[in-house]
PDB file of N, CA and C in Angstrom:
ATOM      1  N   UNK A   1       0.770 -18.673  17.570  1.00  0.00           N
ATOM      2  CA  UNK A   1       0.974 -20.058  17.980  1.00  0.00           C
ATOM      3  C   UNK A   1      -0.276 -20.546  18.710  1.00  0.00           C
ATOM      4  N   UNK A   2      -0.816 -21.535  18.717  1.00  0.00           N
ATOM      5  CA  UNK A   2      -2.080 -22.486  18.978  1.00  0.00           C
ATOM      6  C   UNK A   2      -1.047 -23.069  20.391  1.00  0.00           C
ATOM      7  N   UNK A   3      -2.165 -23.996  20.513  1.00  0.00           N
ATOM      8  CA  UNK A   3      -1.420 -24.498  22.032  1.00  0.00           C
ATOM      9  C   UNK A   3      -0.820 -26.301  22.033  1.00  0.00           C
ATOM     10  N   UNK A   4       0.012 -26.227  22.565  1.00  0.00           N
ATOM     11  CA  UNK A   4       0.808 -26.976  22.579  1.00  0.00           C
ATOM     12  C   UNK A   4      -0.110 -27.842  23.090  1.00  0.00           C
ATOM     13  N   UNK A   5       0.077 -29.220  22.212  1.00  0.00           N
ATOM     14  CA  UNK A   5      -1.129 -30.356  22.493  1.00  0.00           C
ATOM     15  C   UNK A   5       0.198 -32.196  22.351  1.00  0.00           C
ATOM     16  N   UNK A   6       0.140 -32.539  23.685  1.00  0.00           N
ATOM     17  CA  UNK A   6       0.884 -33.881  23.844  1.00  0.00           C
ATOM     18  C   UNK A   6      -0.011 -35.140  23.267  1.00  0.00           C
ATOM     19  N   UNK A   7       0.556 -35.546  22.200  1.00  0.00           N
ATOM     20  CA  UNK A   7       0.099 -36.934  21.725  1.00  0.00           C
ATOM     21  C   UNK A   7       0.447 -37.822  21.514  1.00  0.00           C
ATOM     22  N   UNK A   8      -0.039 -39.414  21.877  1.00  0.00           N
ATOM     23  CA  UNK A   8       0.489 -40.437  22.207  1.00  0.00           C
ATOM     24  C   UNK A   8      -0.634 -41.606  21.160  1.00  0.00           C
ATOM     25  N   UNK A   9      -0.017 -42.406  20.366  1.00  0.00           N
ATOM     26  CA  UNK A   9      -0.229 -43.495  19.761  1.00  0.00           C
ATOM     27  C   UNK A   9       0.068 -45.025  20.364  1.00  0.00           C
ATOM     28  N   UNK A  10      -0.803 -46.086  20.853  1.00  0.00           N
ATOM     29  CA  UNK A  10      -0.136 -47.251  20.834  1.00  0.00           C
ATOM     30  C   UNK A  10       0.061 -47.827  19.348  1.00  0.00           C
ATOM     31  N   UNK A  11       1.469 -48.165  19.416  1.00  0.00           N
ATOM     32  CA  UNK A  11       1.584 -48.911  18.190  1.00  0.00           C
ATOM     33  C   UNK A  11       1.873 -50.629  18.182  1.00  0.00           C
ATOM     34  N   UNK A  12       1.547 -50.972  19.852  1.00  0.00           N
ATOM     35  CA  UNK A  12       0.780 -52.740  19.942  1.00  0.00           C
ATOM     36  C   UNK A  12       0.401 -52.396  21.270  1.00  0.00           C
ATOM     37  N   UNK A  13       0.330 -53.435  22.347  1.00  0.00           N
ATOM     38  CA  UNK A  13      -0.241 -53.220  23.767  1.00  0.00           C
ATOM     39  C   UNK A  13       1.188 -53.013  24.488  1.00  0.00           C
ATOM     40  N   UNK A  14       1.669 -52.724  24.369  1.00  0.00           N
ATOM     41  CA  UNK A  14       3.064 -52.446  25.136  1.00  0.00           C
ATOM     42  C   UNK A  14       3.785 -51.304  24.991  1.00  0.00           C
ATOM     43  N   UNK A  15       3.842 -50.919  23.304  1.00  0.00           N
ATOM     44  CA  UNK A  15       4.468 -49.562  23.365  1.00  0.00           C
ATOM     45  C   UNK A  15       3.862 -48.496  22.591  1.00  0.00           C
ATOM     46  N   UNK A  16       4.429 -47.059  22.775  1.00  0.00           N
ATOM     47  CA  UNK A  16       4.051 -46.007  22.178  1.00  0.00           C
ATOM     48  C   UNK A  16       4.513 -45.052  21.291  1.00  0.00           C
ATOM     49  N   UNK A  17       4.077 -44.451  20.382  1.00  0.00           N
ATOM     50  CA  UNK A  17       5.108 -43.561  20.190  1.00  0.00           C
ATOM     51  C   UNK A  17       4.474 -41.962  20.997  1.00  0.00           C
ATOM     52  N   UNK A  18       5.186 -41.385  21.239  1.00  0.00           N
ATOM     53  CA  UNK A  18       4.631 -39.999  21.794  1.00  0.00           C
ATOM     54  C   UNK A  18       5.160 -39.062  21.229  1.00  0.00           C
ATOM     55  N   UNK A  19       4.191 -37.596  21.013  1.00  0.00           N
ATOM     56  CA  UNK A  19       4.848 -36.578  20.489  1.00  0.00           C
ATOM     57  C   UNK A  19       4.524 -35.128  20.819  1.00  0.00           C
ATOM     58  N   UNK A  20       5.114 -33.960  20.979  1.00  0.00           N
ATOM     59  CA  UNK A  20       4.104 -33.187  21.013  1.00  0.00           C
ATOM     60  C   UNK A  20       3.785 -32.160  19.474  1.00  0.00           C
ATOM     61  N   UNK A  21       2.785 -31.371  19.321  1.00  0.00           N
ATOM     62  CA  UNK A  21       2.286 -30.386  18.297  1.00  0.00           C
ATOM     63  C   UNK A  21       1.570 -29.496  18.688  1.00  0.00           C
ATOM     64  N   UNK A  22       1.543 -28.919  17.728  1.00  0.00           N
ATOM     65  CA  UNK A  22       0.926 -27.373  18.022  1.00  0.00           C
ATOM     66  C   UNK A  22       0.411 -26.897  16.527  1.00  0.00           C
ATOM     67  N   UNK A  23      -0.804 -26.871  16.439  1.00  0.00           N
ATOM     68  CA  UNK A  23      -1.749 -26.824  15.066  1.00  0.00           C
ATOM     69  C   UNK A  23      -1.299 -28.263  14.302  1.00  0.00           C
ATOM     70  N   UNK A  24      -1.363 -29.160  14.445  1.00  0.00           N
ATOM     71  CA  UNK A  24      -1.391 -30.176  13.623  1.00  0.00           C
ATOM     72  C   UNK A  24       0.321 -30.293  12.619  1.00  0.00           C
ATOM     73  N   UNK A  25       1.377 -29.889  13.561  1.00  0.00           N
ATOM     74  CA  UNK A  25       2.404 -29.582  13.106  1.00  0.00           C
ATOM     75  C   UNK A  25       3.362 -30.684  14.138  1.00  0.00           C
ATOM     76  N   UNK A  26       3.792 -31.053  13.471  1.00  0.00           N
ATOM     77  CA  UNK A  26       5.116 -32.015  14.909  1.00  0.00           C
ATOM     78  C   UNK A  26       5.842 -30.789  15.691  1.00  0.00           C
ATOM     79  N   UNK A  27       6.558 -30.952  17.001  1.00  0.00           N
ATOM     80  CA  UNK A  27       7.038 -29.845  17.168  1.00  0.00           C
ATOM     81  C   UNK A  27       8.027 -30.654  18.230  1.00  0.00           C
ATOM     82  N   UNK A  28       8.143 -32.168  17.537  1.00  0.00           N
ATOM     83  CA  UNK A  28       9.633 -32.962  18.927  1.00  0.00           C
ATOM     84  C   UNK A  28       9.117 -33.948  17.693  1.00  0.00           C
ATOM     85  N   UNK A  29      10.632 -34.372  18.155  1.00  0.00           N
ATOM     86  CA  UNK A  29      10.316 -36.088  17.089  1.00  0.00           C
ATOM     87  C   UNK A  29       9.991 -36.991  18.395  1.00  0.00           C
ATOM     88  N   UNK A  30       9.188 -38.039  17.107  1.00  0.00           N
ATOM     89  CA  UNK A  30       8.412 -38.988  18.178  1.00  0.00           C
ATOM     90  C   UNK A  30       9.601 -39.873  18.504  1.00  0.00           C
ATOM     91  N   UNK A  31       8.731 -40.198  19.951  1.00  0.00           N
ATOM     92  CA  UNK A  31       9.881 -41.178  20.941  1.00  0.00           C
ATOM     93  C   UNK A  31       8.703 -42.863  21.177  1.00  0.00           C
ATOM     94  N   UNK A  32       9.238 -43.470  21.398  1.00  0.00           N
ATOM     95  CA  UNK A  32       8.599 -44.659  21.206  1.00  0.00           C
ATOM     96  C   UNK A  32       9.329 -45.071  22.885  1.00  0.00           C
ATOM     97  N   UNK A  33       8.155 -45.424  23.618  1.00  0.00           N
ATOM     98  CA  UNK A  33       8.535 -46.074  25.083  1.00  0.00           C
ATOM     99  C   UNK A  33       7.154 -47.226  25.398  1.00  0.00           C
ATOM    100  N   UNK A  34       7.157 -47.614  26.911  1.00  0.00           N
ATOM    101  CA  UNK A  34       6.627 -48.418  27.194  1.00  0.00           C
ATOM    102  C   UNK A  34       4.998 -47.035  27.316  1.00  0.00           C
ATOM    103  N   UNK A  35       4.292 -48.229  26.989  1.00  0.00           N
ATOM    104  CA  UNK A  35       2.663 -47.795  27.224  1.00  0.00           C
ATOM    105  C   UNK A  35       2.405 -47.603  28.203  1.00  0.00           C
ATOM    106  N   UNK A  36       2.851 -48.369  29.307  1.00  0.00           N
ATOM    107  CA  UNK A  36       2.392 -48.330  31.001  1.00  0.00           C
ATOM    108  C   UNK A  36       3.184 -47.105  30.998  1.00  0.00           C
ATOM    109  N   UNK A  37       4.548 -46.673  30.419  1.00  0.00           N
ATOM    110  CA  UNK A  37       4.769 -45.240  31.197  1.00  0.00           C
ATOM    111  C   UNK A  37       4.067 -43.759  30.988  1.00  0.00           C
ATOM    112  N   UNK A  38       3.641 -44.369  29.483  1.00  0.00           N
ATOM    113  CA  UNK A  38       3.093 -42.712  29.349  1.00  0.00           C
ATOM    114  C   UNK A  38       1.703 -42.922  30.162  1.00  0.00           C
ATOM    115  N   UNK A  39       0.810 -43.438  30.758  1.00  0.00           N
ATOM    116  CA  UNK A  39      -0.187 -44.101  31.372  1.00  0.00           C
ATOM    117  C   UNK A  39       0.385 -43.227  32.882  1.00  0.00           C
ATOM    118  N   UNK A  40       1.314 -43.866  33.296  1.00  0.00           N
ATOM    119  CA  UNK A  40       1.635 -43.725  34.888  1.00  0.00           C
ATOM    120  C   UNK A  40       1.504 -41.983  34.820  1.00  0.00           C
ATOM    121  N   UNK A  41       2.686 -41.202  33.789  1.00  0.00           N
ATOM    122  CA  UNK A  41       2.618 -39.995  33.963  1.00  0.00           C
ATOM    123  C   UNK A  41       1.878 -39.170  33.814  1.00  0.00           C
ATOM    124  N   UNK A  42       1.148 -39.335  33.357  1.00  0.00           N
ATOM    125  CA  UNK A  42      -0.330 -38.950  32.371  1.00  0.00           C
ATOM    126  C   UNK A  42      -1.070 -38.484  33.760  1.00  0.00           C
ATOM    127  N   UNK A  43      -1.243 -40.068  33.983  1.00  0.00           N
ATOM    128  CA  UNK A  43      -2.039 -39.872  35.629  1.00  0.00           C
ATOM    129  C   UNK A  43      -1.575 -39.368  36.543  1.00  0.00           C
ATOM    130  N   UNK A  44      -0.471 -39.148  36.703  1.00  0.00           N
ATOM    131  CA  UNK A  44       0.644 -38.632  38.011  1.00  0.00           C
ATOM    132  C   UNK A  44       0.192 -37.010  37.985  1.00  0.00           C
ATOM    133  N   UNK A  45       0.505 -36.655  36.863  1.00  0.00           N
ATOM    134  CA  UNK A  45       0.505 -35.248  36.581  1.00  0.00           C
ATOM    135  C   UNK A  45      -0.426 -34.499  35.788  1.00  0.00           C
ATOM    136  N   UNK A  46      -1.812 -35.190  35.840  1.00  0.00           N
ATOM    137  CA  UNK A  46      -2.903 -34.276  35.152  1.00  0.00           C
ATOM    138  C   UNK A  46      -4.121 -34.705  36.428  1.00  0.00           C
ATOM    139  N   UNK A  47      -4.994 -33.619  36.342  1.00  0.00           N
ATOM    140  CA  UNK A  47      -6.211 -33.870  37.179  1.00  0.00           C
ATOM    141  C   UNK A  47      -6.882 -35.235  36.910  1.00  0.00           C
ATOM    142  N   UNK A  48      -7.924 -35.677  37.352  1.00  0.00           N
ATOM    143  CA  UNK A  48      -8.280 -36.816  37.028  1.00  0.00           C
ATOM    144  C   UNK A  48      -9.101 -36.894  35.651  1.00  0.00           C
ATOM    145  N   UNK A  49      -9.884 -35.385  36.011  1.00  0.00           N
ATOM    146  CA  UNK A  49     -11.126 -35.635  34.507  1.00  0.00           C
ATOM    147  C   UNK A  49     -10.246 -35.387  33.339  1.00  0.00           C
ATOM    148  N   UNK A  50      -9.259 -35.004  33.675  1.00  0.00           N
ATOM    149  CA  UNK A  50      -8.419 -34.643  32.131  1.00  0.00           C
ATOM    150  C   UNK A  50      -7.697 -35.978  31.742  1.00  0.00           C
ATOM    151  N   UNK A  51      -7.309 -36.875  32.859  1.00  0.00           N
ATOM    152  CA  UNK A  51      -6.377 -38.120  32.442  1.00  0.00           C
ATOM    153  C   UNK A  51      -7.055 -38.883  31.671  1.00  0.00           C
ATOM    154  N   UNK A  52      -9.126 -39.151  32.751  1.00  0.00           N
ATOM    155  CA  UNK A  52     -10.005 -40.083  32.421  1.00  0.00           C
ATOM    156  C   UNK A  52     -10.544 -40.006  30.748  1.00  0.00           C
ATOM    157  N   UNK A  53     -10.354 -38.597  30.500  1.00  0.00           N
ATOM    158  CA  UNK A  53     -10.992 -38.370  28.982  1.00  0.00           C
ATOM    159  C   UNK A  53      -9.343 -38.993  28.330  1.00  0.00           C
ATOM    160  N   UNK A  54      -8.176 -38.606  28.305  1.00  0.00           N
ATOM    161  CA  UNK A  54      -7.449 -38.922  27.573  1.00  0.00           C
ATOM    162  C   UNK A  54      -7.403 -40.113  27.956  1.00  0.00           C
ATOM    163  N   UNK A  55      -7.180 -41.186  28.725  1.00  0.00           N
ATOM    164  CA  UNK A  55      -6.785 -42.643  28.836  1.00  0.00           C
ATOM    165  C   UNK A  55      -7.861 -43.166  28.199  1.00  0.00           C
ATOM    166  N   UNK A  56      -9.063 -42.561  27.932  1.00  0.00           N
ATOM    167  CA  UNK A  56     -10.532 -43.521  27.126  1.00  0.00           C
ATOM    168  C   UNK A  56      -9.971 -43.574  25.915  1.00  0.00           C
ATOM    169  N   UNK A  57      -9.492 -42.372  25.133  1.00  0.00           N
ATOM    170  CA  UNK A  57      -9.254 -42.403  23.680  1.00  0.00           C
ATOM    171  C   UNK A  57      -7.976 -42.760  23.491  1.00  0.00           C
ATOM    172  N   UNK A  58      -7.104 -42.728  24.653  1.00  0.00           N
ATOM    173  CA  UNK A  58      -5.880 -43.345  23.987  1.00  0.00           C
ATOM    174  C   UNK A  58      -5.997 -45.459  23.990  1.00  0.00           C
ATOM    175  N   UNK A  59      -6.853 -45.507  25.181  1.00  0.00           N
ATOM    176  CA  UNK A  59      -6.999 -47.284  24.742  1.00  0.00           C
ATOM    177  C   UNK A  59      -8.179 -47.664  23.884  1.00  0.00           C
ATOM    178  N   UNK A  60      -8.782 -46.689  22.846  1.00  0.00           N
ATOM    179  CA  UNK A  60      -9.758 -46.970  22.142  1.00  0.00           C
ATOM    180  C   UNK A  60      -9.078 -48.211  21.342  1.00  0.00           C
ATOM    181  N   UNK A  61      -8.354 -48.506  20.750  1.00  0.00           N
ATOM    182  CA  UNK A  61      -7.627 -48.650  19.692  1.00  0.00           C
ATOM    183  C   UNK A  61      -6.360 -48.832  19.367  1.00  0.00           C
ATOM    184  N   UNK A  62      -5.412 -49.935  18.694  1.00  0.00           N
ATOM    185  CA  UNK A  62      -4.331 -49.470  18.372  1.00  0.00           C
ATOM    186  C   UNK A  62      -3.804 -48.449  17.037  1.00  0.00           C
ATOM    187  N   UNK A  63      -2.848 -47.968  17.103  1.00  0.00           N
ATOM    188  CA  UNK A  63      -2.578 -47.094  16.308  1.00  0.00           C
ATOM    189  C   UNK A  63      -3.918 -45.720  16.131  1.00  0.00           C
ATOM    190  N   UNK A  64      -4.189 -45.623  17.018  1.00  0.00           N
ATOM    191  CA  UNK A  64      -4.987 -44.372  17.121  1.00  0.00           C
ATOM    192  C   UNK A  64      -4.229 -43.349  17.502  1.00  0.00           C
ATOM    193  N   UNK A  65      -4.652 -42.432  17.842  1.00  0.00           N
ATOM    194  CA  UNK A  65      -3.813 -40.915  17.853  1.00  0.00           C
ATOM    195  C   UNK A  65      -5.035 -40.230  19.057  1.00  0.00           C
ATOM    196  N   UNK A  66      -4.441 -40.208  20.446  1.00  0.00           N
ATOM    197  CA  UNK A  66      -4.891 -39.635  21.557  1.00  0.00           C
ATOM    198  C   UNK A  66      -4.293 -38.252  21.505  1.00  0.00           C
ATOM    199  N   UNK A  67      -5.023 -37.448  22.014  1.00  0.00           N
ATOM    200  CA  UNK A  67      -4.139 -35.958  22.263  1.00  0.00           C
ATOM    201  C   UNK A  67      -4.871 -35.720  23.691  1.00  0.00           C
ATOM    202  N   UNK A  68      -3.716 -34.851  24.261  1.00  0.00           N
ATOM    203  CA  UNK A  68      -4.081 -34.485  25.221  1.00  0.00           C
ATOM    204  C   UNK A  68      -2.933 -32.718  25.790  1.00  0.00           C
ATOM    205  N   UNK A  69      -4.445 -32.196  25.950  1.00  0.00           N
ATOM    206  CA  UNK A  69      -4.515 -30.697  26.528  1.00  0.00           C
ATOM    207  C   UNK A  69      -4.490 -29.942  27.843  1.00  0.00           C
ATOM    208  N   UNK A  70      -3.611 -29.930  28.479  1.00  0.00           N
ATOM    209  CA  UNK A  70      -3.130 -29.331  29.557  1.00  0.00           C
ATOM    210  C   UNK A  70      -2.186 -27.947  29.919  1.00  0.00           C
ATOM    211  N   UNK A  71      -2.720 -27.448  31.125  1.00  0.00           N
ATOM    212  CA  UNK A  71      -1.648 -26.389  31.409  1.00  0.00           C
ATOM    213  C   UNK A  71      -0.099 -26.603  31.591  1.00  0.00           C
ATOM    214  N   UNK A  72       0.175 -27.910  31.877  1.00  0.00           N
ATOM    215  CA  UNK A  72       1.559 -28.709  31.920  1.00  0.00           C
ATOM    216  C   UNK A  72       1.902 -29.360  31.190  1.00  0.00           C
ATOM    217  N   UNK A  73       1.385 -29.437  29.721  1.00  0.00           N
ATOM    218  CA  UNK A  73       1.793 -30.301  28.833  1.00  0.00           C
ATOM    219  C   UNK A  73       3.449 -30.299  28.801  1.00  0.00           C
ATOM    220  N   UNK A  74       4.286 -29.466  28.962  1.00  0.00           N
ATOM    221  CA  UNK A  74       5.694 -29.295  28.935  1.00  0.00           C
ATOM    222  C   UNK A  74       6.213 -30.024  30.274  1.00  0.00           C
ATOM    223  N   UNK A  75       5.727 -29.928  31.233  1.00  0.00           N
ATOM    224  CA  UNK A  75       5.999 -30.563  32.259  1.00  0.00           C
ATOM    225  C   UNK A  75       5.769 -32.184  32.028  1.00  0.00           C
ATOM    226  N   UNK A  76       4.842 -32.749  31.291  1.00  0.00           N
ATOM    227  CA  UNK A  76       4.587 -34.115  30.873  1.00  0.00           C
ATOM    228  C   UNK A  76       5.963 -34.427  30.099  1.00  0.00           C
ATOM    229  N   UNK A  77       5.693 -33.328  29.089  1.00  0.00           N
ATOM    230  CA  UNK A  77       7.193 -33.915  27.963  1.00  0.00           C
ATOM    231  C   UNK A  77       8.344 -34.035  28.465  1.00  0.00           C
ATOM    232  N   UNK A  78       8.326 -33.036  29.871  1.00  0.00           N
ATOM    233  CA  UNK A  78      10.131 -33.298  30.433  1.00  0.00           C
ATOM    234  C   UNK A  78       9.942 -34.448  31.201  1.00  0.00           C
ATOM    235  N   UNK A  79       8.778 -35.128  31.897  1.00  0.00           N
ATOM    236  CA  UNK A  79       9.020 -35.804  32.284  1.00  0.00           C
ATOM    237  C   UNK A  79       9.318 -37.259  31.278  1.00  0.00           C
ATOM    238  N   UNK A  80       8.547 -37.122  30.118  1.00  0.00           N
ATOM    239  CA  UNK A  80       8.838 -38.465  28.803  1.00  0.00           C
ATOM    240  C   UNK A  80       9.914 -38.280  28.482  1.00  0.00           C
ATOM    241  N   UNK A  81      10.842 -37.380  28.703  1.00  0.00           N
ATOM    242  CA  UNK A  81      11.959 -36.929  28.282  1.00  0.00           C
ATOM    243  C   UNK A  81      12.207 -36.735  26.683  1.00  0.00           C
ATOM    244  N   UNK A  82      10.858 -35.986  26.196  1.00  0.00           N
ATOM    245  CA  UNK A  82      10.813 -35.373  25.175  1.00  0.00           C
ATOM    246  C   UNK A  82      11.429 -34.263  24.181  1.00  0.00           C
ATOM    247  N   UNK A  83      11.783 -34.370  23.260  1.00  0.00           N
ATOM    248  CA  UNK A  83      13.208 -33.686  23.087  1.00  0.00           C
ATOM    249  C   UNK A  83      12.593 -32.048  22.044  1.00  0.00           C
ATOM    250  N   UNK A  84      12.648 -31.038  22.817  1.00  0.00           N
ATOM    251  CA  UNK A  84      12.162 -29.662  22.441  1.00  0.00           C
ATOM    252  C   UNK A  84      12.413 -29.185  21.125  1.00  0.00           C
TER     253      UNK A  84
END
């Protein structure tokens, strides 16, 4: 198993879908919430240089595909209330 990698799409300026994977595999079905929340938690619960690199590529763009790599990625998903 590769490492569990949390990824988040805006799909307009308001919402998201989020998901997590592991090798380019889905591994939760995507959940679609507000943009400001995956934003707040993101930042709440990752160091800063890890939020600052993921919040650049996740507002590059809509419908882009941000990932983001952490020792708590599971701790992010319980908090999105991401479904295992």
């Amino acid at each position: 198993m590769g490492s569990i990698t949390f990824y988040a799409k805006q799909i307009n300026h308001g919402q998201s879908d989020i998901w997590l994977g592991d090798d380019g595999k889905e591994l939760t079905p995507k959940r679609r919430l507000a943009t400001n929340e995956v934003v707040n938690v993101t930042r709440r619960l990752c160091t800063p240089e890890v939020f600052q690199a993921f919040y650049a590529e996740y507002h590059k763009a809509i419908d882009r595909v941000a990932d983001l790599k952490a020792p708590n990625v599971e701790e992010i998903a319980a908090e999105l209330r991401l479904k295992t």
